[in-house]
Protein backbone atom coordinates (compact mmCIF):
# COMPACT_ATOMS: atom_id res chain seq x y z
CA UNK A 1 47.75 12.08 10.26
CA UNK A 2 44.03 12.15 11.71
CA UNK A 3 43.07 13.47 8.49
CA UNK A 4 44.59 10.58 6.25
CA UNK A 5 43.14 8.23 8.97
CA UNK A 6 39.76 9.51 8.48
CA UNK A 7 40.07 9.30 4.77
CA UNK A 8 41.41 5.55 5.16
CA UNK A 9 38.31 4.95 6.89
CA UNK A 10 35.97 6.24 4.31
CA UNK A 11 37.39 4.33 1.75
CA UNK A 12 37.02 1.59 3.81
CA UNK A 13 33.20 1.78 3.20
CA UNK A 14 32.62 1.19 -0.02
CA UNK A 15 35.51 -2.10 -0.16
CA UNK A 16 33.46 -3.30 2.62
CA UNK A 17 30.30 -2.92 0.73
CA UNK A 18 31.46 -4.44 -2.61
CA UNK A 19 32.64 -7.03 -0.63
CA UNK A 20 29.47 -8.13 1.22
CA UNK A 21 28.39 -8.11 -2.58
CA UNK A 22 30.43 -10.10 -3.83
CA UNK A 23 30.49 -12.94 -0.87
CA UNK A 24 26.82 -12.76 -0.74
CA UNK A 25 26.21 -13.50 -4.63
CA UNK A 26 29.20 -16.23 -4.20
CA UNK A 27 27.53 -18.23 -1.36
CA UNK A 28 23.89 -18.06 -3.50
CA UNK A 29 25.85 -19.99 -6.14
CA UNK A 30 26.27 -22.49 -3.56
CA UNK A 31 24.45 -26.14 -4.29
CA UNK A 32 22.11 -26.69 -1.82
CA UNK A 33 19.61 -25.88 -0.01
CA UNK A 34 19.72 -24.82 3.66
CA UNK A 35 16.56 -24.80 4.39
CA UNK A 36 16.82 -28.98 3.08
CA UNK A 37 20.37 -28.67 5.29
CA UNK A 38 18.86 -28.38 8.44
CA UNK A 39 15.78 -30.52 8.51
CA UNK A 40 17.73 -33.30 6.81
CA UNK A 41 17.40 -35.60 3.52
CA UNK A 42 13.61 -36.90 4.76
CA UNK A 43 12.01 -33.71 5.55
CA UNK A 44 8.63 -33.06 3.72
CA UNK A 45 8.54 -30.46 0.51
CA UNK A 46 5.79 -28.35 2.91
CA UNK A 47 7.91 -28.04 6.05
CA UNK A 48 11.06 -27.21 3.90
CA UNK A 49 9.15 -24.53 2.01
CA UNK A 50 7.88 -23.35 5.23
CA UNK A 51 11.39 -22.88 7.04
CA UNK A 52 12.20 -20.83 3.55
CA UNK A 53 9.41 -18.73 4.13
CA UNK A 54 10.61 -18.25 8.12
CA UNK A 55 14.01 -17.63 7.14
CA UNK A 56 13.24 -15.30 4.09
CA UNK A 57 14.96 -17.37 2.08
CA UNK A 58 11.57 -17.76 -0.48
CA UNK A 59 12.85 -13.67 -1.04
CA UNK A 60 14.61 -12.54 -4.63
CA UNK A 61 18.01 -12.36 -3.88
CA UNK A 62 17.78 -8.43 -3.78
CA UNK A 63 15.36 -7.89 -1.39
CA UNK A 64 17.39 -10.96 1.23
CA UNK A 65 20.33 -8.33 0.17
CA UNK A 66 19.25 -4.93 0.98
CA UNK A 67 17.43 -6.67 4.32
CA UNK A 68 21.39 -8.08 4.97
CA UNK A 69 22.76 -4.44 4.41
CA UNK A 70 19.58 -3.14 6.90
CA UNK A 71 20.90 -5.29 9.24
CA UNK A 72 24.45 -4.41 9.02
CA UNK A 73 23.81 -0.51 9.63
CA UNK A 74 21.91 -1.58 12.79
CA UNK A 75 24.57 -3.23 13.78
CA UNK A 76 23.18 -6.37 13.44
CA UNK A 77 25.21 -9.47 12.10
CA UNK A 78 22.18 -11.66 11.68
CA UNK A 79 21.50 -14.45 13.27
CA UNK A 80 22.42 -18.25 12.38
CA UNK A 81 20.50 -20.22 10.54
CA UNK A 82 21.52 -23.71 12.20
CA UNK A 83 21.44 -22.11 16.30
CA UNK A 84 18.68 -19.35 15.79
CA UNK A 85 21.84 -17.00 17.70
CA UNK A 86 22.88 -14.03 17.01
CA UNK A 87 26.29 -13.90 15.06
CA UNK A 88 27.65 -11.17 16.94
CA UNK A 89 27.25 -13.19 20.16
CA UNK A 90 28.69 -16.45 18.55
CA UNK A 91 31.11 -15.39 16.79
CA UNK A 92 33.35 -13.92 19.35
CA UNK A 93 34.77 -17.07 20.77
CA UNK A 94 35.65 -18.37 17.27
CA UNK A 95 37.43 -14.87 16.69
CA UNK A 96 39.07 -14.87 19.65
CA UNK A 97 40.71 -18.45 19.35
CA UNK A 98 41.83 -17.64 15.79
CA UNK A 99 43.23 -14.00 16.88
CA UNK A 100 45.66 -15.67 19.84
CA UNK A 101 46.71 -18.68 17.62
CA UNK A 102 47.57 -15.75 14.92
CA UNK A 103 49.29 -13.26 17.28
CA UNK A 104 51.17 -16.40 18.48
CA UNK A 105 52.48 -17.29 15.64
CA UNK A 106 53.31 -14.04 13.97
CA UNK A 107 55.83 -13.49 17.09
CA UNK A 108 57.12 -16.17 16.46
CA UNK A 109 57.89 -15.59 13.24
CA UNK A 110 58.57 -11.96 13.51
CA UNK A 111 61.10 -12.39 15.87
CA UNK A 112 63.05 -15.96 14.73
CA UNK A 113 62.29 -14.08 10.77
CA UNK A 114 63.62 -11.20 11.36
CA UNK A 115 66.78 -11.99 13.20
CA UNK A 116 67.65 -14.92 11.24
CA UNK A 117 67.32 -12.50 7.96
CA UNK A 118 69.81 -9.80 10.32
CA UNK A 119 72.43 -12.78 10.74
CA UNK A 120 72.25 -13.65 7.51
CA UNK A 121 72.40 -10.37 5.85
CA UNK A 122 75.25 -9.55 8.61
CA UNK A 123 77.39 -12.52 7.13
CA UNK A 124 76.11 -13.22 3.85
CA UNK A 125 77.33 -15.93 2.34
CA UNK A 126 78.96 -17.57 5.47
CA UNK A 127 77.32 -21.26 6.57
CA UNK A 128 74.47 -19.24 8.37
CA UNK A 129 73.41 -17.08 5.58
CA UNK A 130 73.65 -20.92 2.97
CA UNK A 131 71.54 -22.31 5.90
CA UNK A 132 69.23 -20.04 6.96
CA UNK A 133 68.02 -19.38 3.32
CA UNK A 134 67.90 -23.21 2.50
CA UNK A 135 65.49 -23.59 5.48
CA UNK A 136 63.47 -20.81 4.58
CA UNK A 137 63.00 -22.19 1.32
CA UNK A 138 61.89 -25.10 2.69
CA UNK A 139 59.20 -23.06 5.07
CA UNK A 140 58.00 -21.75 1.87
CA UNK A 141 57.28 -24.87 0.25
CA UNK A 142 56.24 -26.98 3.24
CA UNK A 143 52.57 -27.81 3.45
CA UNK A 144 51.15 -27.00 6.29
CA UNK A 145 48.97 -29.93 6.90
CA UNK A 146 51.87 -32.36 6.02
CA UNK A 147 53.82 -29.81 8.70
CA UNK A 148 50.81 -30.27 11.35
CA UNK A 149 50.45 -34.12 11.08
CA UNK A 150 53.99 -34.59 11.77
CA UNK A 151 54.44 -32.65 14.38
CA UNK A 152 51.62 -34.68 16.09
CA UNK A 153 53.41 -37.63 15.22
CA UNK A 154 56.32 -36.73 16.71
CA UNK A 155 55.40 -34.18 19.28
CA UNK A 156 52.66 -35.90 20.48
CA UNK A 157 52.81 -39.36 19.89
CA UNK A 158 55.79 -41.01 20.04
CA UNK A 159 57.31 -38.01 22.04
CA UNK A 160 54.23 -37.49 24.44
CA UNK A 161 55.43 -34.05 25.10
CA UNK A 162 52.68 -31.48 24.17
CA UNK A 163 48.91 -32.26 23.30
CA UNK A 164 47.69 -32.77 19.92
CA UNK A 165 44.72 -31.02 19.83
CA UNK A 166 42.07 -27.96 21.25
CA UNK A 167 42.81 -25.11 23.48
CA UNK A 168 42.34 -26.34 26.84
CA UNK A 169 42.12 -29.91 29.04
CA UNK A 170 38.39 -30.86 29.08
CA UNK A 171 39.04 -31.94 32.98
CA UNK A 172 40.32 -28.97 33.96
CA UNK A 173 38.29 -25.97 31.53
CA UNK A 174 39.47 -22.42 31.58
CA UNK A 175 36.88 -19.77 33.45
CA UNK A 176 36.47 -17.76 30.23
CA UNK A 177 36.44 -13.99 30.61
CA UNK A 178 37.86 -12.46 27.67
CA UNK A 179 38.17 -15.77 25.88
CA UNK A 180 41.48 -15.36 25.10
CA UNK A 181 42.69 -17.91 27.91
CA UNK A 182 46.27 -16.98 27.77
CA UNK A 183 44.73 -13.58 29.06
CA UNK A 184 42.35 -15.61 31.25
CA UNK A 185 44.77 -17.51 32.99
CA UNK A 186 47.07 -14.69 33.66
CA UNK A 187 44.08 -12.56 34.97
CA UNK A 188 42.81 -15.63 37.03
CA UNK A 189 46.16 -15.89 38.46
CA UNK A 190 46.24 -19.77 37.39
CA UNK A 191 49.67 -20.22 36.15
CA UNK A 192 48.67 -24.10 35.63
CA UNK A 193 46.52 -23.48 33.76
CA UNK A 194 48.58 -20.93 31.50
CA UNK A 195 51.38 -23.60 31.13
CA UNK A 196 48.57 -26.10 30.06
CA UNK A 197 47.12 -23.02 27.60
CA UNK A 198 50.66 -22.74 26.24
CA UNK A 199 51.33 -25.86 25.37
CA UNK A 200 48.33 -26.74 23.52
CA UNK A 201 49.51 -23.19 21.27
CA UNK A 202 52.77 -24.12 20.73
CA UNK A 203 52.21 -27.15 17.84
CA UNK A 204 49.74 -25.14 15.61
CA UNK A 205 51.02 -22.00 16.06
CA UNK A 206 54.65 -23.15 14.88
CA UNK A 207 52.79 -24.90 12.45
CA UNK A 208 51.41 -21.48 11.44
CA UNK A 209 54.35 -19.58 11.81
CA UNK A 210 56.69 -21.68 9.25
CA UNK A 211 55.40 -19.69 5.86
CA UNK A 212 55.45 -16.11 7.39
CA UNK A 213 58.30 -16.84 9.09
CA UNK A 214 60.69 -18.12 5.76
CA UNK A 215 59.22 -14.93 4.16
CA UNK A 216 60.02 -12.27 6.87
CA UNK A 217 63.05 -13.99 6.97
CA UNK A 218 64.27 -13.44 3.51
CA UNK A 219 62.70 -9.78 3.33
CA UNK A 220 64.59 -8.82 6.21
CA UNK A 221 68.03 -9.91 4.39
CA UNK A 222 67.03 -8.64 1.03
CA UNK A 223 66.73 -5.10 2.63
CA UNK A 224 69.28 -5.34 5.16
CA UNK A 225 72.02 -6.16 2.42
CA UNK A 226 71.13 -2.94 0.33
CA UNK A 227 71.60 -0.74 3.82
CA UNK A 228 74.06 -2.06 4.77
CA UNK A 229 76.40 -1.07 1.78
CA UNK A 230 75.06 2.47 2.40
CA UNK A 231 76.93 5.40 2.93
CA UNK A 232 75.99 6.19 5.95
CA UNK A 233 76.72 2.15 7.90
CA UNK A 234 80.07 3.38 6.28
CA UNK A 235 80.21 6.36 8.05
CA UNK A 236 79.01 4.79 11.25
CA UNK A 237 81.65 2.14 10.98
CA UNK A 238 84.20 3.97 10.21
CA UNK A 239 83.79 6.23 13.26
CA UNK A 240 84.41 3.19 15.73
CA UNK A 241 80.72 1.83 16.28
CA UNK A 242 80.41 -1.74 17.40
CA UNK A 243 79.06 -3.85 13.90
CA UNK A 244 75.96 -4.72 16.55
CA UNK A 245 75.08 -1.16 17.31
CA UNK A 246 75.37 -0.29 13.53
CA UNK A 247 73.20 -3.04 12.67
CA UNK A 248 70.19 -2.88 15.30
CA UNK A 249 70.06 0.74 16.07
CA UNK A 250 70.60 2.16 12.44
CA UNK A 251 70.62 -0.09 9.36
CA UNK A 252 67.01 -2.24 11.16
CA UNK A 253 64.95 1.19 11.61
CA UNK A 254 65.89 1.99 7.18
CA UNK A 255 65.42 -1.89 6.52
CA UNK A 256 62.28 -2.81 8.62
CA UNK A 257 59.92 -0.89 6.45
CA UNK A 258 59.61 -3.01 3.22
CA UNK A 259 59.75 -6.20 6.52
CA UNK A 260 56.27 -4.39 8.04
CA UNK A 261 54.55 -4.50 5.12
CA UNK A 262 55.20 -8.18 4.72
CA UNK A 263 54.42 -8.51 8.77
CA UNK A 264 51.18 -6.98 8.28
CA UNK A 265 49.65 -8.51 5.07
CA UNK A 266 50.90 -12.05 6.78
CA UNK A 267 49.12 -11.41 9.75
CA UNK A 268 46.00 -10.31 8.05
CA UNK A 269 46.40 -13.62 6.24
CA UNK A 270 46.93 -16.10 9.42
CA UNK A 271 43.73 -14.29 10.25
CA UNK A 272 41.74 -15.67 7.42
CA UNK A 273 43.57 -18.39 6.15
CA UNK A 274 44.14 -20.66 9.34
CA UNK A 275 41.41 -23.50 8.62
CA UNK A 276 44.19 -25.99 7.81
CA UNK A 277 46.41 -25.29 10.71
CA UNK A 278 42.47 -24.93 13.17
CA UNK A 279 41.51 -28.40 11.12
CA UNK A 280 44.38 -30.21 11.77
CA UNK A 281 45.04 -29.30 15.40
CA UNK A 282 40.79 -29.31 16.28
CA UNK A 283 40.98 -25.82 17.02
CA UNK A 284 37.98 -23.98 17.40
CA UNK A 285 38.82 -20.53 15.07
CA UNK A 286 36.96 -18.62 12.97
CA UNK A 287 38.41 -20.63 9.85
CA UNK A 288 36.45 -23.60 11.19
CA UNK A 289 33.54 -21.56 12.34
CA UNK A 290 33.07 -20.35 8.28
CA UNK A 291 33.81 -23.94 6.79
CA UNK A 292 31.24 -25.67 9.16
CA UNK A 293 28.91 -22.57 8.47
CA UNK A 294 29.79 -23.74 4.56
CA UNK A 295 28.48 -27.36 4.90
CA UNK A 296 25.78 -26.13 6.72
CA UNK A 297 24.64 -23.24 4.31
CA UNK A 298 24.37 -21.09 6.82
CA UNK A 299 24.52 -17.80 5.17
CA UNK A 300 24.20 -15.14 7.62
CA UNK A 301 27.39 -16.63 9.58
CA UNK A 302 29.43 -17.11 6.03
CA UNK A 303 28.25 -12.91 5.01
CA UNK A 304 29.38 -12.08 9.03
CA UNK A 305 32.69 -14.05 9.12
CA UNK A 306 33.79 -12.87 6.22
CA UNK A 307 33.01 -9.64 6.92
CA UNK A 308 34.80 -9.42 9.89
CA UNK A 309 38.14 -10.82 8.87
CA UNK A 310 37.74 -8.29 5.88
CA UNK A 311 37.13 -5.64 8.22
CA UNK A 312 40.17 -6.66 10.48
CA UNK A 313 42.80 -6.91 7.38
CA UNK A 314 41.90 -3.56 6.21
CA UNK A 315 42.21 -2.40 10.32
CA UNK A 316 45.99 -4.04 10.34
CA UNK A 317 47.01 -2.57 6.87
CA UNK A 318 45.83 0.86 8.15
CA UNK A 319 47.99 0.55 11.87
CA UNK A 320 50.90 -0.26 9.60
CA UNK A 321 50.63 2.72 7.38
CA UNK A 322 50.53 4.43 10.54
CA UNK A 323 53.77 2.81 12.03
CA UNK A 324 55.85 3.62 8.85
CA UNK A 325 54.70 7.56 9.71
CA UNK A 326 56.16 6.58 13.23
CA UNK A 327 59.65 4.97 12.21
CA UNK A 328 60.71 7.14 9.67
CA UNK A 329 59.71 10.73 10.01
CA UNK A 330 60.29 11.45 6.09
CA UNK A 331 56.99 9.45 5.80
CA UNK A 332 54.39 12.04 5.83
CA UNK A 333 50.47 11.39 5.21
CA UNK A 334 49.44 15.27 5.32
């Protein structure tokens, strides 16, 4: 297993690289200029060339490159054009926000997916099976920005039940220590604050949730119908063993490992792909961290974010490699 780990590693190198590549030569092809970006539409042609020159940006493309790629091996993310800060000390917060809206929402759906797929592959084609699929056709097909505005509406508005947008109450901030503040508040011991926390993650993150959680769901009774005609629920069956037991403690542990794979490419996805969902419901992730960063050319905080959301994909693809290895022991790696 360490072995195959270490090898998963190494070729994570050289996706990583061809990636930085690829995003750096995209963002070039960019219009604009940032340099014009930051000191606005009636800055002088001399004090635009002259924050080119600061910012290296008067370089060939190669040599900005290769001084990127020196940066990276330092350890060094750059630093933002539009703050003058370091990305590795800005870009936490932003990752932070995104990665406990994501982990929200992929319980959620992991949980409501999976068991509604159970239940449906445990009576197929009774009025919960007809049901369950119809709304997780729907999930599929709902737009999630159509999804977020009317849960405001609704939620918000005319209900007046849960807030409509950001993380927190401005009156009453959390005391950031790890800035994830469901972790804060529970560390802080401020269970007022936690309800508050929760409530502002319950709209986006169901919001979220609705796609991954229509697919997990109909994974999960795909697979569960082909073990459960298998010889061996048969066996089980036959022997006397309550349809529950069967189901949980046998059949799940053969049909969950197509389900992780869709678990983990979903969650790598929420990762990278919640801008809409952050947009919608003004929360600050790293989806709205990189679009900003796009409107203001900011290249070094594009390259970063990017980077890191790569880098995290590839982490959660690895883990569940590793967790198939774990659940069924005629997975071997070695």
């Amino acid at each position: 297993m360490l072995h195959y780990i270490g090898r998963r590693l190494l070729q994570l190198i050289p996706v990583l690289l061809g990636m930085t590549f690829v995003v750096f030569m995209i963002i070039r092809a960019i219009p604009g200029d940032p340099a014009q970006v930051i000191l606005g539409q009636q800055a002088t042609k001399d004090a635009i060339e002259a924050l080119r020159a600061k910012l290296g940006l008067d370089n060939p493309w190669y040599v900005q490159y290769f001084d990127y790629l020196g940066d990276l091996l330092k350890g060094n993310l750059g630093e933002s054009l539009r703050t003058s800060t370091p990305v590795q000390e800005e870009i936490w917060p932003y990752l932070a926000a995104t990665f406990e809206l994501s982990l929200f929402a992929i319980v959620i759906a992991v949980v409501i997916g999976v068991n509604a797929g159970i239940i449906s592959a445990w009576f197929q084609n009774s009025w919960f099976d007809y049901t369950a699929m119809i709304l997780a056709l729907v999930g599929v097909s709902m737009p999630i920005f159509w999804l977020g505005l009317m849960m405001q509406y609704v939620f918000g508005i005319e209900l007046g039940i849960l807030p409509t947008s950001g993380r927190e109450e401005v009156r009453s901030p959390v005391d950031s220590i790890t800035n994830l503040y469901v972790l804060d508040t529970i560390l802080q011991g401020r269970f007022d604050q936690l309800s508050v926390v929760l409530k502002h993650l319950i709209m986006p993150g169901l919001a979220l949730a609705t796609i991954p959680m229509a697919i997990i769901a109909r994974m999960t009774r795909s697979s569960m119908l082909e073990v459960l005609r298998s010889d061996y629920v048969r066996t089980a069956r036959a022997k006397g063993q309550k349809m529950f037991w069967v189901v949980y403690k046998h059949a799940l542990k053969n049909a969950i490992i197509p389900v992780l794979t869709i678990i983990g490419l979903q969650m790598g996805l929420l990762l990278g792909g919640a801008i809409l969902t952050e947009s919608i419901f003004a929360w600050p992730g790293i989806g709205r961290y990189i679009y900003e960063a796009i409107n203001f050319r900011d290249y070094p905080v594009i390259q970063s974010g990017i980077l890191v959301v790569a880098f995290i994909f590839v982490m959660i693809n690895l883990l569940i490699d590793i967790l198939y290895s774990m659940i069924d022991p005629r997975i071997k790696y070695d």
